[in-house]
Protein backbone atom coordinates (compact mmCIF):
# COMPACT_ATOMS: atom_id res chain seq x y z
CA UNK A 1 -19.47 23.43 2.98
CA UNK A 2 -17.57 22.94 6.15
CA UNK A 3 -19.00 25.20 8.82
CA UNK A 4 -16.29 27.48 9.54
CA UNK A 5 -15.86 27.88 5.61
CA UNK A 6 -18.49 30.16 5.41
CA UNK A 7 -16.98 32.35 2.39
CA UNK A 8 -15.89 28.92 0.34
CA UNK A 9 -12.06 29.80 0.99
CA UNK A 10 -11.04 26.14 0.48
CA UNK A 11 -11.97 27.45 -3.70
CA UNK A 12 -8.85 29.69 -3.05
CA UNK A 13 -6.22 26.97 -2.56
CA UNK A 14 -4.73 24.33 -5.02
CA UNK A 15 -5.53 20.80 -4.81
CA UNK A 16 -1.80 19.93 -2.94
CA UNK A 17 -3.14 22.81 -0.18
CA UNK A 18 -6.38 21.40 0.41
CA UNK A 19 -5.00 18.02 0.56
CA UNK A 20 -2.52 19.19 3.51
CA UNK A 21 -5.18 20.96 5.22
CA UNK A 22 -6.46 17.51 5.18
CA UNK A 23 -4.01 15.73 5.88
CA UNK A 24 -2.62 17.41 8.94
CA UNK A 25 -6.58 17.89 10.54
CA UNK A 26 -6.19 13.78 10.15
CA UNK A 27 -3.36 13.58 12.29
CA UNK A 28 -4.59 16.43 14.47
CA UNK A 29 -7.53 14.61 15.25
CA UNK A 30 -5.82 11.18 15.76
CA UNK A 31 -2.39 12.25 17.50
CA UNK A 32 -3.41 15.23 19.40
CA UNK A 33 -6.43 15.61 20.41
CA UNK A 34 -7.31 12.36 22.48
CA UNK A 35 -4.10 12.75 24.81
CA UNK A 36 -3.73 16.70 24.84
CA UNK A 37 -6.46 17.47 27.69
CA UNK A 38 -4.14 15.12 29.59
CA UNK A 39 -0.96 16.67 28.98
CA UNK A 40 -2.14 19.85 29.85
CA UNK A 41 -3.70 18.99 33.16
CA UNK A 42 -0.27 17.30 33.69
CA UNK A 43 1.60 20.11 32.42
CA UNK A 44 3.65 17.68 30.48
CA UNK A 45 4.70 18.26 27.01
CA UNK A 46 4.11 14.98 25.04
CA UNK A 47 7.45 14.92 23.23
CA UNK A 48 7.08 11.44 21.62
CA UNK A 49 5.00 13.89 19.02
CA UNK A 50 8.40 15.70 17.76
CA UNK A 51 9.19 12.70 15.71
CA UNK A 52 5.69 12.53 14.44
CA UNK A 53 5.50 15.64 13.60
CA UNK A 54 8.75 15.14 11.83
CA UNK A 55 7.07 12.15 9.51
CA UNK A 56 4.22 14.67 9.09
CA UNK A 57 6.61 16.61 7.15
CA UNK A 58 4.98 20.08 9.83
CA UNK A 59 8.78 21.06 10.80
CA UNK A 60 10.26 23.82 8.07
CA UNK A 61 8.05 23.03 5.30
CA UNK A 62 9.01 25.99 3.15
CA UNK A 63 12.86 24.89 3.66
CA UNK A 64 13.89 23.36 0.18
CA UNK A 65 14.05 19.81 -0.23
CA UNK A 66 17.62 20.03 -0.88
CA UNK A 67 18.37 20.60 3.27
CA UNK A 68 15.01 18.08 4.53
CA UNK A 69 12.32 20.15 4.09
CA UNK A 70 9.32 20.36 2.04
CA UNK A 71 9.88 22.81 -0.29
CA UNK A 72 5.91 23.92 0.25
CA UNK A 73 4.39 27.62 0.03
CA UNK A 74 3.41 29.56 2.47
CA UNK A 75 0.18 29.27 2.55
CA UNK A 76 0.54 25.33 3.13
CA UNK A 77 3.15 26.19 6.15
CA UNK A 78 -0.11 28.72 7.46
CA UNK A 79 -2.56 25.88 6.90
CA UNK A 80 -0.43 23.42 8.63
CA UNK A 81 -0.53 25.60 11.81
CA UNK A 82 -4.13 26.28 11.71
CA UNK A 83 -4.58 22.71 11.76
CA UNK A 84 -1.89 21.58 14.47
CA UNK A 85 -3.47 24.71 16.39
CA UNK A 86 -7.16 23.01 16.50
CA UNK A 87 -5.49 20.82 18.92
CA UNK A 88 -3.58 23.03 20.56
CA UNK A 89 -1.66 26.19 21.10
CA UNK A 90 1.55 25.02 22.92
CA UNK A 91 2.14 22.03 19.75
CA UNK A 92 1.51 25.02 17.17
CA UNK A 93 4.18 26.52 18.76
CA UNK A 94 6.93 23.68 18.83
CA UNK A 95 6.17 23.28 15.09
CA UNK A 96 6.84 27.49 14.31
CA UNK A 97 9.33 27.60 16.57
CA UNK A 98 11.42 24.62 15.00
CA UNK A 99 10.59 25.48 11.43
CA UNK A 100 10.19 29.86 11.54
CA UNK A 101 12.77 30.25 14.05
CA UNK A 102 15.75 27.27 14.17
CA UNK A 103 15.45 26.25 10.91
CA UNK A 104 14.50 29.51 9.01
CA UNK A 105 17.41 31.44 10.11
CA UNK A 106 19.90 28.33 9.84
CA UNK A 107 18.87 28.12 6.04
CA UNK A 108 18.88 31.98 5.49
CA UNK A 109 21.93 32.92 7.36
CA UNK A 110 23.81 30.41 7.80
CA UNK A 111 27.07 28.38 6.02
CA UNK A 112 26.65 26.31 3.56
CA UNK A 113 28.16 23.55 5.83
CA UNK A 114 25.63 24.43 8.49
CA UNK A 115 22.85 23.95 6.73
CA UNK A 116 23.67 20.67 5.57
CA UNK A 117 24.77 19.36 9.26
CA UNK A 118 21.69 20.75 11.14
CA UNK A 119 18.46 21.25 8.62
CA UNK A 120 17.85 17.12 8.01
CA UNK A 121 17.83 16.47 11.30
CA UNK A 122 15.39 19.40 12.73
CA UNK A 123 13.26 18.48 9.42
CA UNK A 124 12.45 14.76 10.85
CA UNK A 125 12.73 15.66 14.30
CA UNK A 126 15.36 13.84 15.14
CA UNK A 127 16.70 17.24 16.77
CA UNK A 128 14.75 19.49 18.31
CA UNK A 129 15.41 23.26 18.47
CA UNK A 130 14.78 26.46 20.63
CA UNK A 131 15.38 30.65 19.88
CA UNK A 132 17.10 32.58 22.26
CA UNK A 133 16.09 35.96 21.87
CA UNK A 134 13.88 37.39 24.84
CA UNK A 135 15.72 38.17 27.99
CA UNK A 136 14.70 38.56 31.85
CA UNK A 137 15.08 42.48 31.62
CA UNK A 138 14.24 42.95 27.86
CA UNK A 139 11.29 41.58 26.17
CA UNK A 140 9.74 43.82 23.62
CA UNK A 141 12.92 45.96 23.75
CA UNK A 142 15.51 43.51 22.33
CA UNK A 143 17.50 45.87 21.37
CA UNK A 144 18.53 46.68 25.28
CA UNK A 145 19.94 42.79 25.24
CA UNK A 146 22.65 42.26 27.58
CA UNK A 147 23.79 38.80 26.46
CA UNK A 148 27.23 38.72 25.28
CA UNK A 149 29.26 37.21 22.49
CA UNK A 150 32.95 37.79 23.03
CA UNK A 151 35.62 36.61 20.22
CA UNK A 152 38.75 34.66 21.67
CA UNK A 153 41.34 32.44 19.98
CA UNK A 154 39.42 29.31 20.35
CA UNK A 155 36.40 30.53 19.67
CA UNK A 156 33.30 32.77 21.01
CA UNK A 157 32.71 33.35 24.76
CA UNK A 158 28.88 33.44 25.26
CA UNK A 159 27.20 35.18 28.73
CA UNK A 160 23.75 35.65 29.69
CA UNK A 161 20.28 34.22 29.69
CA UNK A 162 17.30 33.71 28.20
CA UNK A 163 14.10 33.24 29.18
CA UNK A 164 10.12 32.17 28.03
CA UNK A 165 11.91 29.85 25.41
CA UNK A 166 9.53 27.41 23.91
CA UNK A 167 11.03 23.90 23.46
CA UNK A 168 14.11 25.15 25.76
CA UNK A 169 14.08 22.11 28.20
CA UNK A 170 14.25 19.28 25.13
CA UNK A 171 16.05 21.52 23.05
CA UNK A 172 19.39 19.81 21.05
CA UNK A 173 20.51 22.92 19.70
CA UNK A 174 19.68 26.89 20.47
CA UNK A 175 19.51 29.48 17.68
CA UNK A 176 20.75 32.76 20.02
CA UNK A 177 21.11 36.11 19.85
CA UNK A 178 23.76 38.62 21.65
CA UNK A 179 26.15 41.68 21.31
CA UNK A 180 29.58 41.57 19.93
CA UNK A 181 32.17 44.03 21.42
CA UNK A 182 31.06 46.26 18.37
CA UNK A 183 27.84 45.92 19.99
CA UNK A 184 26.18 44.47 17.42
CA UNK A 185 23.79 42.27 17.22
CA UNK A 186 25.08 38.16 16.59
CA UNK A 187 23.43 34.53 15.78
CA UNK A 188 25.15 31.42 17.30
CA UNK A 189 24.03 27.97 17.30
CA UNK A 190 24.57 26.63 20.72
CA UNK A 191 24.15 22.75 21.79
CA UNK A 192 22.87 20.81 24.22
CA UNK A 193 25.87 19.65 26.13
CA UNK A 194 28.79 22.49 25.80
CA UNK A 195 30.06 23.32 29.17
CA UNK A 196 28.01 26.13 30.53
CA UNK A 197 25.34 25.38 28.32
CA UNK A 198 21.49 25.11 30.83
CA UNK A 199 18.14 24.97 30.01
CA UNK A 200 15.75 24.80 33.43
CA UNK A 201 12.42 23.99 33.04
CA UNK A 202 9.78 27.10 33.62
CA UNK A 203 7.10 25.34 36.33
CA UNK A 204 3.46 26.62 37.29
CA UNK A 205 1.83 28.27 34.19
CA UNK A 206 -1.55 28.31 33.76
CA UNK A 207 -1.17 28.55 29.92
CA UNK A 208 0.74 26.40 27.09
CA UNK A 209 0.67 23.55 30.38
CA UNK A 210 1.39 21.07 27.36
CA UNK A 211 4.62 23.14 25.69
CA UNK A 212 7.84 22.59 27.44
CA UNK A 213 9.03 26.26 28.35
CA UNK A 214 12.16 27.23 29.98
CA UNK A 215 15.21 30.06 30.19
CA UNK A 216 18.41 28.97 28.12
CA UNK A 217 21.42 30.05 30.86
CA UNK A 218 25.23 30.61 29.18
CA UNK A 219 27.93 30.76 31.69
CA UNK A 220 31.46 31.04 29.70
CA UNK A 221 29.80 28.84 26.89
CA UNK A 222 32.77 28.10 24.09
CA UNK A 223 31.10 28.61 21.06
CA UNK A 224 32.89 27.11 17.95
CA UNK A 225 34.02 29.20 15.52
CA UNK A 226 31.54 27.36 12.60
CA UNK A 227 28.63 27.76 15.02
CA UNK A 228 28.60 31.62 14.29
CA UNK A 229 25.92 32.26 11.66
CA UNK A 230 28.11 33.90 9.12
CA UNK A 231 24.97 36.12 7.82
CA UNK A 232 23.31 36.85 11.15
CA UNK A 233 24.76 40.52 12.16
CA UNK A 234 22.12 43.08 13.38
CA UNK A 235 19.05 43.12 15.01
CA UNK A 236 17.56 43.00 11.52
CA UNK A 237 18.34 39.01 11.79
CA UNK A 238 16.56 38.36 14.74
CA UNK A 239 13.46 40.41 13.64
CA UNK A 240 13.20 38.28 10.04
CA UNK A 241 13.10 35.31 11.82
CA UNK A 242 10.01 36.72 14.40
CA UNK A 243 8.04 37.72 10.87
CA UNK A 244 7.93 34.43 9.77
CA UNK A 245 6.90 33.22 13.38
CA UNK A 246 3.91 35.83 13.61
CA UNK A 247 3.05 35.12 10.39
CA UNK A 248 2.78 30.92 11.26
CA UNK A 249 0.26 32.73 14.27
CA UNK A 250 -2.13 34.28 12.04
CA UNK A 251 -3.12 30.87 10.79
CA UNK A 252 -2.85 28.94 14.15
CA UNK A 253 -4.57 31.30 15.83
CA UNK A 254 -7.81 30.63 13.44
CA UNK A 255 -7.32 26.70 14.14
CA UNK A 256 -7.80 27.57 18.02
CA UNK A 257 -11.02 29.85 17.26
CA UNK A 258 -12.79 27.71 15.21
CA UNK A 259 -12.20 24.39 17.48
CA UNK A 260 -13.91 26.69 19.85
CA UNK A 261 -16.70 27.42 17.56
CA UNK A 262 -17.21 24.14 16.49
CA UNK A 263 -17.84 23.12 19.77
CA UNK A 264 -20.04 25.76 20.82
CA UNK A 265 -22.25 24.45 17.83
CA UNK A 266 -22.37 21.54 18.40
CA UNK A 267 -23.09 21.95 22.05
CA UNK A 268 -25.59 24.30 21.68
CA UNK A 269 -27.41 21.93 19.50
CA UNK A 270 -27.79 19.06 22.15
CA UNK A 271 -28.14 21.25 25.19
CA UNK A 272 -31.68 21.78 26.15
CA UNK A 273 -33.01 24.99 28.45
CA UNK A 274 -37.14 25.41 28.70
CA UNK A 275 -37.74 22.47 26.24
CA UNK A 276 -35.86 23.54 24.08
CA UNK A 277 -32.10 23.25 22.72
CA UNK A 278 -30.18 26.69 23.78
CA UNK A 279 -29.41 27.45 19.74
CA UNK A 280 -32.64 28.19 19.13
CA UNK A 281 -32.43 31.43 21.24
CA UNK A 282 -31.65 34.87 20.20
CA UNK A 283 -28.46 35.67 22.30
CA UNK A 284 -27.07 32.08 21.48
CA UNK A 285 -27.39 32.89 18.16
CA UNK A 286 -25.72 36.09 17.80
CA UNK A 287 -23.21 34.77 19.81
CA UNK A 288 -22.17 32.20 17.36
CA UNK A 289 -23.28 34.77 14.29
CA UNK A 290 -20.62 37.08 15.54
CA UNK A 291 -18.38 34.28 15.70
CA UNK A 292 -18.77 32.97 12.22
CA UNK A 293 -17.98 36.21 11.17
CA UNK A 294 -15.08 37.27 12.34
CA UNK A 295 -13.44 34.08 11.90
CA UNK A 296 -14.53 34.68 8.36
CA UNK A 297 -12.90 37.93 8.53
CA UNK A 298 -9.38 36.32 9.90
CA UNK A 299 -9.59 33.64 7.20
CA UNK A 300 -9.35 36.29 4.23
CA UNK A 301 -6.92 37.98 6.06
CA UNK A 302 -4.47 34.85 6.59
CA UNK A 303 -5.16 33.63 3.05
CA UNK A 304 -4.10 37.71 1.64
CA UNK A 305 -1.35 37.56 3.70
CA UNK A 306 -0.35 34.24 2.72
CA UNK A 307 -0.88 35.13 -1.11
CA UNK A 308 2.00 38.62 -0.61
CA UNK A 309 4.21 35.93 1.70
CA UNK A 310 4.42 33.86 -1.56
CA UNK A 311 4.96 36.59 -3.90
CA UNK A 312 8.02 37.96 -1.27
CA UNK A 313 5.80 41.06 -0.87
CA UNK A 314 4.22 41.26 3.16
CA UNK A 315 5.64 43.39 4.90
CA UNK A 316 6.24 43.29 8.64
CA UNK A 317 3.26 46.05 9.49
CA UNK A 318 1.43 43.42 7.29
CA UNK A 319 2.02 40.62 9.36
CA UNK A 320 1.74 42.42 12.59
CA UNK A 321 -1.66 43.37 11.41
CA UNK A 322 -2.77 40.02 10.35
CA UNK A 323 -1.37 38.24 13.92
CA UNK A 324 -3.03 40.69 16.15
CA UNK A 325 -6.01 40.62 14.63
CA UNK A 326 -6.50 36.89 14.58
CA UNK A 327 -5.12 36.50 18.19
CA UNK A 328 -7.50 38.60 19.53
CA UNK A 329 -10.31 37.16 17.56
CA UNK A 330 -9.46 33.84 18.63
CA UNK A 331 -9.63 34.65 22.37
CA UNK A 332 -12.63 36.69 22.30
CA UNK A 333 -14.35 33.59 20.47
CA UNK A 334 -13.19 31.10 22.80
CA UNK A 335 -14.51 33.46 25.48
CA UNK A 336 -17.45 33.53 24.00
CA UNK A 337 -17.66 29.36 23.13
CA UNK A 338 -17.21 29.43 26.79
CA UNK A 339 -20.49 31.61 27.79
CA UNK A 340 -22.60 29.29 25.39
CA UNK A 341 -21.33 26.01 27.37
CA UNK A 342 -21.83 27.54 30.80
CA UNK A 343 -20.09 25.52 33.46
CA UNK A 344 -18.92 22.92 31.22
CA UNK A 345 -17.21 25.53 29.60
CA UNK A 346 -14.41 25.36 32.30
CA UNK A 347 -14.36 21.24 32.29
CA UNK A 348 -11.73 19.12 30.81
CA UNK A 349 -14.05 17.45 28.89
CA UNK A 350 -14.19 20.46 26.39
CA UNK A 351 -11.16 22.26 24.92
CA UNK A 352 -12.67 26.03 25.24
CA UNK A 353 -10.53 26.92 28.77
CA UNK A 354 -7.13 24.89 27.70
CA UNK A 355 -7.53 27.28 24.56
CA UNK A 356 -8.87 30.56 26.19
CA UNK A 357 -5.76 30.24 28.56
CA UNK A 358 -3.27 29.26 25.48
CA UNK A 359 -4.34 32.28 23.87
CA UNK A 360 -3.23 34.59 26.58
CA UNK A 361 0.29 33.74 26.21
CA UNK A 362 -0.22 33.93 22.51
CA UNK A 363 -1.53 37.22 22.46
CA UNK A 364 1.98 38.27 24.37
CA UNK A 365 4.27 36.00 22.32
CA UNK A 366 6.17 36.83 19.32
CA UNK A 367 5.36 40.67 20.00
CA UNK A 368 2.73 41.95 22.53
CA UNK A 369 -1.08 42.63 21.25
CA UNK A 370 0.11 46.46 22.05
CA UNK A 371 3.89 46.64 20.32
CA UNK A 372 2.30 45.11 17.40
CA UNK A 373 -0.88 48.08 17.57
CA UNK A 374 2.40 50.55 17.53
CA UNK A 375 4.32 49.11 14.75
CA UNK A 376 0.98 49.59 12.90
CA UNK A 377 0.82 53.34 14.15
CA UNK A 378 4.36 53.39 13.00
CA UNK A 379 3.63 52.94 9.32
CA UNK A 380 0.25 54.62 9.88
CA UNK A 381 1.82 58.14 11.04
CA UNK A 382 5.49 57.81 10.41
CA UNK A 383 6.84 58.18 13.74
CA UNK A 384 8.17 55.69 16.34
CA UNK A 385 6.20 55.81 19.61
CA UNK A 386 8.47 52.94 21.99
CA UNK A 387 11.66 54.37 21.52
């Protein structure tokens, strides 16, 4: 048994799953974990990984075959992140990004034509993509958006910025989101070279120092007429594409906690206190009891989630649940791998801070730890508390 299968969940998945798991731990452990300390002392995103994780087969693998992708289940696309995310936050993120949030809403709401042109080339990572959603002024209210898309005769004048984009500053292409003069809610696909078109880089973060972040900046940006996603009208859109996202968190955020664990094992195995190694006392022990558990706990919840995502049946309260939970599990156990390492806990020699410090912006991400407590209290009692 592998020690953060505790509860035998690898019995739940099919052969093809476990062989993934497998599979992408491998490269994990070959590709990403000797040179990631590095990058993220750096803060430089290693982007000679996007075509790797292309060949890996990690970008869109629930996209059908047909357009590039893998044609996979969900609960292969949710191991695949657990197991990018035991290296590291920030390359979990260019993989969900590229796969929940480019290519996701390209294949659901977009042309027939534009599925064909962009999907095979996001799938092997020949193209890279970014999702324009979050704005300076309006974060968890996207709704209040003040990006505009304005029809003309050649086309659609697009105004505004973005901001926190993963993947902005190597983005090819932009999946983004602004207001009609109906004032509804619009996709377009932007790309990387149309007049107007920016993407400067976001500098001195203490978290995700390995993920390339940056604002996406349109000043009078032409935007074809076959770049509007025909099927992307209404906030609705924009919201699909974020459940798919948090869902691709609820399993990457396990990855991250039980790297931590691991460690914290192993460490307190070799590290001797009073003649003695420091798992053989009672506090280090509960510590990593605790631990075990709850990770155990996330685990069933990711793999239930995973089993209604395949059967078209989770609903978004259902995946808000499952990515708060497991965020904040992962950064309370990499808080507490930390304690149990002491002041090598903070060294680059160990992963525990670059994770710990990942976490935070994870936790905020894709819907804040406390907007995603309220959509939960929305379906609890009924009634909207943020608006």
């Amino acid at each position: 048994m592998a020690p953060t299968d505790f509860y035998q969940i690898q019995d739940l998945l099919t052969p093809e799953q476990r062989l993934i798991a497998k599979t992408v731990r491998a490269f994990t452990d070959q590709e990403i974990k000797p040179i990631i300390d590095d990058f993220a002392q750096r803060a430089e995103f290693p982007v000679h990984l996007v075509k790797k994780f292309g060949n890996l087969g990690v970008f869109g693998p629930t996209i059908p075959e047909e357009y590039g992708g893998g044609g996979l289940d969900y609960i292969s696309y949710g191991l695949m992140c657990q197991e990018i995310e035991r290296g590291d936050s920030g390359m979990r993120s260019t993989v969900s990004v590229q796969g929940s949030l480019v290519m996701w809403p390209i294949y659901a709401f977009g042309s027939e034509e534009q599925k064909r042109k962009y999907l095979p080339g996001l799938a092997t990572g020949e193209r890279l993509g970014c999702f324009g959603l979050t704005e300076p002024d309006f974060g968890s209210n996207p709704a209040g958006m003040k990006t505009t898309i304005v029809k003309t005769e050649e086309g659609y004048l697009l105004n505004g910025s973005k901001i926190w984009i993963s993947n902005a500053p190597f983005a090819d292409l932009a999946v983004v989101w602004g207001r009609n003069e109906a004032g509804r809610v619009q996709g377009v696909i932007v790309e990387r070279g149309m007049k107007g078109f920016s993407t400067p880089e976001i500098h001195n973060k203490w978290s995700l120092r390995a993920s390339a972040t940056g604002e996406l900046v349109f000043d009078k940006v032409l935007i074809p007429f076959e770049n509007v996603l025909p099927d992307a009208m209404g906030l609705k859109a924009p919201l699909q594409c974020l459940d798919k996202a948090r869902y691709g968190i609820t399993w990457g955020a396990l990855g991250a906690a039980m790297d931590c664990y691991e460690t914290a094992v192993k460490y307190a195995a070799e590290r001797i206190q009073f003649d003695k190694p420091i798992g053989a006392f009672q506090l280090t022990q509960k510590k990593l009891a605790e631990m075990l558990t709850e990770i155990t706990k996330g685990q069933l919840l990711a793999w239930r989630l995973g089993t209604l995502m395949n059967e078209g049946k989770a609903t978004t309260s259902q995946i808000s649940m499952g990515k708060r939970n497991n965020v904040e599990m992962a950064l309370n156990v990499a808080r507490e791998a930390r304690q149990i390492l002491g002041a090598m806990g903070i060294s680059g020699d160990y992963p525990l801070m670059r994770h710990m410090m990942n976490l935070e912006s994870v936790i905020t991400y894709e819907g804040t730890h406390d907007i995603h407590l309220l959509i939960l209290g929305a379906e609890i009692t009924g009634i909207q508390a943020f608006k």
